[in-house]
PDB file of N, CA and C in Angstrom:
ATOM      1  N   UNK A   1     190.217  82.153-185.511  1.00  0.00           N
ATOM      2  CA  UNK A   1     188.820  82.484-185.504  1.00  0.00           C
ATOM      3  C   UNK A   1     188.219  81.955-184.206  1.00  0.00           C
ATOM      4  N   UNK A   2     187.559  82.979-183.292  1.00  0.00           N
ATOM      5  CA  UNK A   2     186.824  82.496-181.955  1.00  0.00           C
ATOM      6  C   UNK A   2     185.300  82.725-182.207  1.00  0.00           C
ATOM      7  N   UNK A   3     184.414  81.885-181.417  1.00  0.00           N
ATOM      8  CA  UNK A   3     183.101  81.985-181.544  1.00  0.00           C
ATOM      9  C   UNK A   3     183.013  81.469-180.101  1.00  0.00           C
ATOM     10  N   UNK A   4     181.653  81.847-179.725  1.00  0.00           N
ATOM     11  CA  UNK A   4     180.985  81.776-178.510  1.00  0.00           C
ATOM     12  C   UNK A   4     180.502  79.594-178.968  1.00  0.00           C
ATOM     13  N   UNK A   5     180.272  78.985-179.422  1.00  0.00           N
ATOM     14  CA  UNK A   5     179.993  78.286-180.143  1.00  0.00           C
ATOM     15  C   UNK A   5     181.242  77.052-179.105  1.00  0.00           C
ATOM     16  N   UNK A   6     182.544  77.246-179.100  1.00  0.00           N
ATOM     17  CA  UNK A   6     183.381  76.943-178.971  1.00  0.00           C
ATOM     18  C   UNK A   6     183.843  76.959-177.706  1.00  0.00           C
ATOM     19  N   UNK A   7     184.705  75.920-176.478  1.00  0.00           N
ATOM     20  CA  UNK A   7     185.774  76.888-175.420  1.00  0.00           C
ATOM     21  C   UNK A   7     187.329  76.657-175.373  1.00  0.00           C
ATOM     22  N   UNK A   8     188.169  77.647-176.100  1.00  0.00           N
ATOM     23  CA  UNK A   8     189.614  77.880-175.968  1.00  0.00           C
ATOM     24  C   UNK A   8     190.136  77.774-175.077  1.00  0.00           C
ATOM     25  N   UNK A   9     191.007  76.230-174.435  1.00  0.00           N
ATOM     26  CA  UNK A   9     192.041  76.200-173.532  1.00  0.00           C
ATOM     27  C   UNK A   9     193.047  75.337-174.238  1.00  0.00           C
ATOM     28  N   UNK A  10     193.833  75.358-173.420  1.00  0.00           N
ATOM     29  CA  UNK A  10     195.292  74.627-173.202  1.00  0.00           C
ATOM     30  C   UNK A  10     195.171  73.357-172.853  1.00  0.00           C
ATOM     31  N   UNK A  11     195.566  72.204-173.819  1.00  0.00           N
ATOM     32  CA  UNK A  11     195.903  70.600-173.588  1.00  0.00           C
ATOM     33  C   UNK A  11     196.565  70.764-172.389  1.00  0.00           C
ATOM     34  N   UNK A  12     195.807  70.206-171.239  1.00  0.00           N
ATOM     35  CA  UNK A  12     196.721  69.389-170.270  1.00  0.00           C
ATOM     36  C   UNK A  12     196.686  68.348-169.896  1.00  0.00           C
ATOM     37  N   UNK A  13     197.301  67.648-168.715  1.00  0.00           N
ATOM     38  CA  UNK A  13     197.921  66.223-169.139  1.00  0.00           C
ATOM     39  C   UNK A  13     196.601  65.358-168.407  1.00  0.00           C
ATOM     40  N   UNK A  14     195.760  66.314-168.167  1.00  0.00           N
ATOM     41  CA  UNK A  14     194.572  65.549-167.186  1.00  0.00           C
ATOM     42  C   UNK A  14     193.730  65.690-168.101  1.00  0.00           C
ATOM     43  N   UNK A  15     193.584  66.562-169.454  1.00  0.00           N
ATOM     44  CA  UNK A  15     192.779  66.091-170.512  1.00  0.00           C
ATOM     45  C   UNK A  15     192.824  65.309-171.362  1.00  0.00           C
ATOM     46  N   UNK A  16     194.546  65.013-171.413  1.00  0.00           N
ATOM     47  CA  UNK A  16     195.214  64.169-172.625  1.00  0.00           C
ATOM     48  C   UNK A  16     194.838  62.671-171.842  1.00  0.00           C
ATOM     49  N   UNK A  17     195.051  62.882-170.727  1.00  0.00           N
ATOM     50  CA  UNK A  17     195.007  61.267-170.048  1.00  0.00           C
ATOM     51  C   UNK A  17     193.278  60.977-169.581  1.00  0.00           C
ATOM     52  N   UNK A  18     192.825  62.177-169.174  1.00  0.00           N
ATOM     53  CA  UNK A  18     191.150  61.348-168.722  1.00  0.00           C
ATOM     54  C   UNK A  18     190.243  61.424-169.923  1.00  0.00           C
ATOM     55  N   UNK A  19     190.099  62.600-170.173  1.00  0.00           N
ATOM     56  CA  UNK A  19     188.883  62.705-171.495  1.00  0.00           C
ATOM     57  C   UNK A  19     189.778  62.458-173.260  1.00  0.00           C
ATOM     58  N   UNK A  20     190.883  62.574-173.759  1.00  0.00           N
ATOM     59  CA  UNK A  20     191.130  62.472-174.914  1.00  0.00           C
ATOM     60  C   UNK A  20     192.332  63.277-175.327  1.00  0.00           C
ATOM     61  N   UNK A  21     193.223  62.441-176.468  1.00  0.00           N
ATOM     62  CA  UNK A  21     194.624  63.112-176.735  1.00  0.00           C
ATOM     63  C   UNK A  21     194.626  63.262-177.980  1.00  0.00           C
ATOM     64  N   UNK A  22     193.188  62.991-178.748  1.00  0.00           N
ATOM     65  CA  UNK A  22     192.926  63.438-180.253  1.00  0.00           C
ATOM     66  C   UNK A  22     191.841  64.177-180.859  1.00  0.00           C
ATOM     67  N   UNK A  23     191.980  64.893-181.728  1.00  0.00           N
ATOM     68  CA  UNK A  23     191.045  65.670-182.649  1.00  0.00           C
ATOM     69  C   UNK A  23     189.961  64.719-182.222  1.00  0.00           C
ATOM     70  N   UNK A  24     188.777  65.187-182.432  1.00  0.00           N
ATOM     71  CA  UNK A  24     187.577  64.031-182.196  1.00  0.00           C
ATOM     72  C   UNK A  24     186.953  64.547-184.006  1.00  0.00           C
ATOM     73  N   UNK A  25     187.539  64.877-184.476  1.00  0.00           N
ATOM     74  CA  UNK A  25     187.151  65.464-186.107  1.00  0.00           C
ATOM     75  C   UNK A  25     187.831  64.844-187.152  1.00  0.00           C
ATOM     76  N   UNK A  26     189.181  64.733-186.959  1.00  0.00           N
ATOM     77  CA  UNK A  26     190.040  64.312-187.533  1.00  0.00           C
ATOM     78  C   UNK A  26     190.876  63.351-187.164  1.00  0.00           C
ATOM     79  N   UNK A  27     190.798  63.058-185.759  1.00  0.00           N
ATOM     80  CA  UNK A  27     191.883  62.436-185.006  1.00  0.00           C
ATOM     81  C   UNK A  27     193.576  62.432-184.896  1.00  0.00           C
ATOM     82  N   UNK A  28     193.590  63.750-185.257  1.00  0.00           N
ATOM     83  CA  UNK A  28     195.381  64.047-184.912  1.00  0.00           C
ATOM     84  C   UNK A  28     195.653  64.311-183.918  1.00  0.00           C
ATOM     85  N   UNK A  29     196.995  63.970-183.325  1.00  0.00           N
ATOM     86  CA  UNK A  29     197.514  63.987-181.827  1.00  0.00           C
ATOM     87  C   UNK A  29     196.719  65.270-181.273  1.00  0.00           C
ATOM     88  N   UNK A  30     196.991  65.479-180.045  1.00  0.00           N
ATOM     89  CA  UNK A  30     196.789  66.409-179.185  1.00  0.00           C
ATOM     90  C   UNK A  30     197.772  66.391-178.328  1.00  0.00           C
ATOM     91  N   UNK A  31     198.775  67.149-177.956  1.00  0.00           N
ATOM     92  CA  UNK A  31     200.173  67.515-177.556  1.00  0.00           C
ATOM     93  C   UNK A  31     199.965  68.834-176.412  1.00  0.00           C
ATOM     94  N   UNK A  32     200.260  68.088-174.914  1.00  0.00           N
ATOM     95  CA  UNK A  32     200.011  69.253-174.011  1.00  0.00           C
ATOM     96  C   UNK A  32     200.971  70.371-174.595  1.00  0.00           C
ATOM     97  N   UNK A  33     200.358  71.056-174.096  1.00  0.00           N
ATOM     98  CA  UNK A  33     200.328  73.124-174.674  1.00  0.00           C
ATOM     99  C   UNK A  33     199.806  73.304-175.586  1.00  0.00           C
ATOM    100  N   UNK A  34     199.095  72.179-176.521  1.00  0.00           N
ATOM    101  CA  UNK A  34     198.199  72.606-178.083  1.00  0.00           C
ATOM    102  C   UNK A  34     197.221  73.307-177.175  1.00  0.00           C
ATOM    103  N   UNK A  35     196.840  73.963-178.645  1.00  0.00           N
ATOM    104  CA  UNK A  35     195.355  74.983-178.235  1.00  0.00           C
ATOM    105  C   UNK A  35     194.566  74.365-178.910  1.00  0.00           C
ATOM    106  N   UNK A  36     193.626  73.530-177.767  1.00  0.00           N
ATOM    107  CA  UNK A  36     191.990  73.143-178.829  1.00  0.00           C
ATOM    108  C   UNK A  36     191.135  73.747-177.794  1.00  0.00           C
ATOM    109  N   UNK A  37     190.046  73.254-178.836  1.00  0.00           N
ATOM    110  CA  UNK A  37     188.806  74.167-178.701  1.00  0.00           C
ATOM    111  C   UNK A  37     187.435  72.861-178.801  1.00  0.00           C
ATOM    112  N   UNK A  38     187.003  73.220-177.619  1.00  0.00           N
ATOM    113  CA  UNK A  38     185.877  72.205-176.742  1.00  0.00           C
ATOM    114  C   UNK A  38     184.724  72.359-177.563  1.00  0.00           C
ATOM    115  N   UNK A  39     183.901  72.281-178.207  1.00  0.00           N
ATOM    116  CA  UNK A  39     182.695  72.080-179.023  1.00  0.00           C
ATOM    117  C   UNK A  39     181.528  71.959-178.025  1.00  0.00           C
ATOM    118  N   UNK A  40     181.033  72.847-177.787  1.00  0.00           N
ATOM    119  CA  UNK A  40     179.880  72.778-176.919  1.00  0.00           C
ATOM    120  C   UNK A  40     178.445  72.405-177.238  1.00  0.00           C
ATOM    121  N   UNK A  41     178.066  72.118-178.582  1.00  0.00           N
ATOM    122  CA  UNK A  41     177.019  71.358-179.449  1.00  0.00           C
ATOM    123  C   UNK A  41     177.126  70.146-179.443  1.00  0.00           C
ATOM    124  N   UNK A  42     178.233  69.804-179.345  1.00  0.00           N
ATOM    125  CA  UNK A  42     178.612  68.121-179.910  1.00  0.00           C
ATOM    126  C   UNK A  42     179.804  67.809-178.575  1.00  0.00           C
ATOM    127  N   UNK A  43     180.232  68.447-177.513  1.00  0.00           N
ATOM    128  CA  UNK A  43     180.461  67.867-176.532  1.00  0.00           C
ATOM    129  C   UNK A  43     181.834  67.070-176.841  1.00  0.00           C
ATOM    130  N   UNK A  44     182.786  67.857-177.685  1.00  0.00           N
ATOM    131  CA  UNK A  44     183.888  66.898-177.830  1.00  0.00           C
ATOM    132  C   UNK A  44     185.428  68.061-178.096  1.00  0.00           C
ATOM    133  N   UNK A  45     186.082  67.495-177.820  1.00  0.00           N
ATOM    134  CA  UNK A  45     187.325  68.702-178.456  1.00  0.00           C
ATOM    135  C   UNK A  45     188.128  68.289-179.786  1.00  0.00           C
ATOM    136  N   UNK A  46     188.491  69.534-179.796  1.00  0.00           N
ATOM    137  CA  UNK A  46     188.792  69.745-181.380  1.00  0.00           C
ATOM    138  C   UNK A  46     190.270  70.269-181.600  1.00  0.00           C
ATOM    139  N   UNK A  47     191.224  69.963-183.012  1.00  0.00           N
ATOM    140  CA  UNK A  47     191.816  70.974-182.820  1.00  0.00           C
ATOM    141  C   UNK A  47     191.601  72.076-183.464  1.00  0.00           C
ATOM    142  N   UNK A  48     192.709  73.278-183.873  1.00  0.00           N
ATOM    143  CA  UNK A  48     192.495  74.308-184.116  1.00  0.00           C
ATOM    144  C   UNK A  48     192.128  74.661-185.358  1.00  0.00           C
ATOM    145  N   UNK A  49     192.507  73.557-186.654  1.00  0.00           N
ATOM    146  CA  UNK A  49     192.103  73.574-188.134  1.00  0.00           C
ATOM    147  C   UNK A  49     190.550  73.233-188.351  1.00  0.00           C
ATOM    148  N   UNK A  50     190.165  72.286-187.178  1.00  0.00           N
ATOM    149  CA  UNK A  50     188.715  71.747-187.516  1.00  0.00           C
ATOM    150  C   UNK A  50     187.866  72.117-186.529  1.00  0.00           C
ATOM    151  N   UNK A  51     188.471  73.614-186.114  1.00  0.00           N
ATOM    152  CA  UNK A  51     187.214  74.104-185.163  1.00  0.00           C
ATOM    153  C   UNK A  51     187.077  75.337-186.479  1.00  0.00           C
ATOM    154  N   UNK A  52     188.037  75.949-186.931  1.00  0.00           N
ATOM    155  CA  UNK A  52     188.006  77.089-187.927  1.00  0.00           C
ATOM    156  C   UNK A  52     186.787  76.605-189.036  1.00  0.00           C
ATOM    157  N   UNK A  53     186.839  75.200-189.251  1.00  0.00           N
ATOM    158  CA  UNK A  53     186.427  74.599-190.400  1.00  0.00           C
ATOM    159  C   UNK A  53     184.767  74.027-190.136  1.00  0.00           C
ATOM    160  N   UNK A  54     184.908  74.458-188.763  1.00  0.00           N
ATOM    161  CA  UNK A  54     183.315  74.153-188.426  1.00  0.00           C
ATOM    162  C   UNK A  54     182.721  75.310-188.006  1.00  0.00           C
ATOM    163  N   UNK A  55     183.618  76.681-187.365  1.00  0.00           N
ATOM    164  CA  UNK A  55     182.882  77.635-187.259  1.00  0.00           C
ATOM    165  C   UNK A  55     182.615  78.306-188.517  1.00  0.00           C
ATOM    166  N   UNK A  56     183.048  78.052-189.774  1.00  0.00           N
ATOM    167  CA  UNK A  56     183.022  78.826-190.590  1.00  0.00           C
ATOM    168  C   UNK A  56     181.663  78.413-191.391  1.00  0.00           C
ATOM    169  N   UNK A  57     181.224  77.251-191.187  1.00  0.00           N
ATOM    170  CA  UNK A  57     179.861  76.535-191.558  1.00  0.00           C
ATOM    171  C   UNK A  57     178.685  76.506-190.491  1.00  0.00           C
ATOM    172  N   UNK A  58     179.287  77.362-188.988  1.00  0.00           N
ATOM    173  CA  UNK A  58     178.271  77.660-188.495  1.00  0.00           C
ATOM    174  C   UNK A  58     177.726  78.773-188.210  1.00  0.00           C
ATOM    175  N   UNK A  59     176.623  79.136-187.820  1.00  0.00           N
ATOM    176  CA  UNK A  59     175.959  80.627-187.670  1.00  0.00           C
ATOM    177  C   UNK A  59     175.655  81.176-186.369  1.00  0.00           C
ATOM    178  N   UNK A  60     175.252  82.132-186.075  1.00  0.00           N
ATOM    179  CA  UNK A  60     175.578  82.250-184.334  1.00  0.00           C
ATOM    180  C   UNK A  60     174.941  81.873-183.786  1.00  0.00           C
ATOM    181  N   UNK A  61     174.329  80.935-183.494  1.00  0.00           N
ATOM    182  CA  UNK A  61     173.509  80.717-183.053  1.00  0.00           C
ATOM    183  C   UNK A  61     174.386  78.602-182.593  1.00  0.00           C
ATOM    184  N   UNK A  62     175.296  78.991-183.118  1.00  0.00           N
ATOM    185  CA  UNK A  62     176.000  77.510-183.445  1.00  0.00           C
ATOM    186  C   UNK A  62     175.270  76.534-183.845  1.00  0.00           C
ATOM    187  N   UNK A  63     174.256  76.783-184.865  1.00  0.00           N
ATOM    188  CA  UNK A  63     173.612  75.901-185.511  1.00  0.00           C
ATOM    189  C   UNK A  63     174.103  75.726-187.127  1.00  0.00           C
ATOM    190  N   UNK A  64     174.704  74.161-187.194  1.00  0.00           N
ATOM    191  CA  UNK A  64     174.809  74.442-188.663  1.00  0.00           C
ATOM    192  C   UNK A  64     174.475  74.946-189.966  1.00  0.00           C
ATOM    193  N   UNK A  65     175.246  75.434-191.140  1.00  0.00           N
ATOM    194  CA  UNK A  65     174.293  76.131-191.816  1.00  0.00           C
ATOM    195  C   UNK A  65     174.620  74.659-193.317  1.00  0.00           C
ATOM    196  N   UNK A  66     172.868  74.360-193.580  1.00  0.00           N
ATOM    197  CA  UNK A  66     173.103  73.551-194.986  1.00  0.00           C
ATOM    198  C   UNK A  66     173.514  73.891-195.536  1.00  0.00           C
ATOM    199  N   UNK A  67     174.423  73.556-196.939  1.00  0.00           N
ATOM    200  CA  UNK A  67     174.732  74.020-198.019  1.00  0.00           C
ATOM    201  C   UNK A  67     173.445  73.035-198.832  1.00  0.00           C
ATOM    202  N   UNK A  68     173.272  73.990-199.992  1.00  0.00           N
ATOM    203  CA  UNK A  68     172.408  73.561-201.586  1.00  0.00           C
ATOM    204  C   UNK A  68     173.396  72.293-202.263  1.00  0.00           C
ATOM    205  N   UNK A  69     172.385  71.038-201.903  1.00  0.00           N
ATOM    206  CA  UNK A  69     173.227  70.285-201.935  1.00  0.00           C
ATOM    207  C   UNK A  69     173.167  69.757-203.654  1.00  0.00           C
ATOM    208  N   UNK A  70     171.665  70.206-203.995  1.00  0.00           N
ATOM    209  CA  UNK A  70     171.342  69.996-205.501  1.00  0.00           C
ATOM    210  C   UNK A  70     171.381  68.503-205.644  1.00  0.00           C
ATOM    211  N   UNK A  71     170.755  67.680-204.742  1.00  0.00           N
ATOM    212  CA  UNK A  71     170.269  66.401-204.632  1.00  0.00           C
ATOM    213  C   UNK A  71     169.478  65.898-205.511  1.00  0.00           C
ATOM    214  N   UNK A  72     169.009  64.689-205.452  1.00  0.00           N
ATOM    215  CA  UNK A  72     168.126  64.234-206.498  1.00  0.00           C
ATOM    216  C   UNK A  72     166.795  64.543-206.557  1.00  0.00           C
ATOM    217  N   UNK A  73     166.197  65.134-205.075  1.00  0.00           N
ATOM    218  CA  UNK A  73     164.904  66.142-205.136  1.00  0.00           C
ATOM    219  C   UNK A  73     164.523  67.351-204.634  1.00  0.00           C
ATOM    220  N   UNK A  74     165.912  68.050-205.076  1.00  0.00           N
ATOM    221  CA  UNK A  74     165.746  69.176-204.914  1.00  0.00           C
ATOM    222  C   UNK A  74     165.842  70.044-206.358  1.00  0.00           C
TER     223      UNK A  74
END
């Protein structure tokens, strides 16, 4: 799943070593040639299970969408 929301490249070893070699969601490895995906709202990279898992809760606008949380005053 791609969204404008998101930017799709290739782990390389100047991302793994300067900016980060883990999910910033989950924190699982990041392994040059993985495919993550840069989060342009929140400024962090991702991998490929927990970008699916955040575009699918966001709207195009890449603004999250609430769920009805049926709280104590609502």
């Amino acid at each position: 799943m791609s969204s404008e929301c998101f930017i799709t490249q290739e782990a390389t070893n100047e991302i793994l070593l300067r900016v980060t070699n883990v999910c910033a969601e989950c924190y699982d490895d990041i392994n040059k040639g993985d495919t993550i995906h840069y989060d342009m709202q929140n400024y962090r990279y991702l991998c490929k299970s927990c970008q699916e898992r955040l575009c699918a809760q966001m709207n195009e606008n890449c603004e999250m969408i609430e769920e009805e949380s049926g709280g104590l005053f609502y």
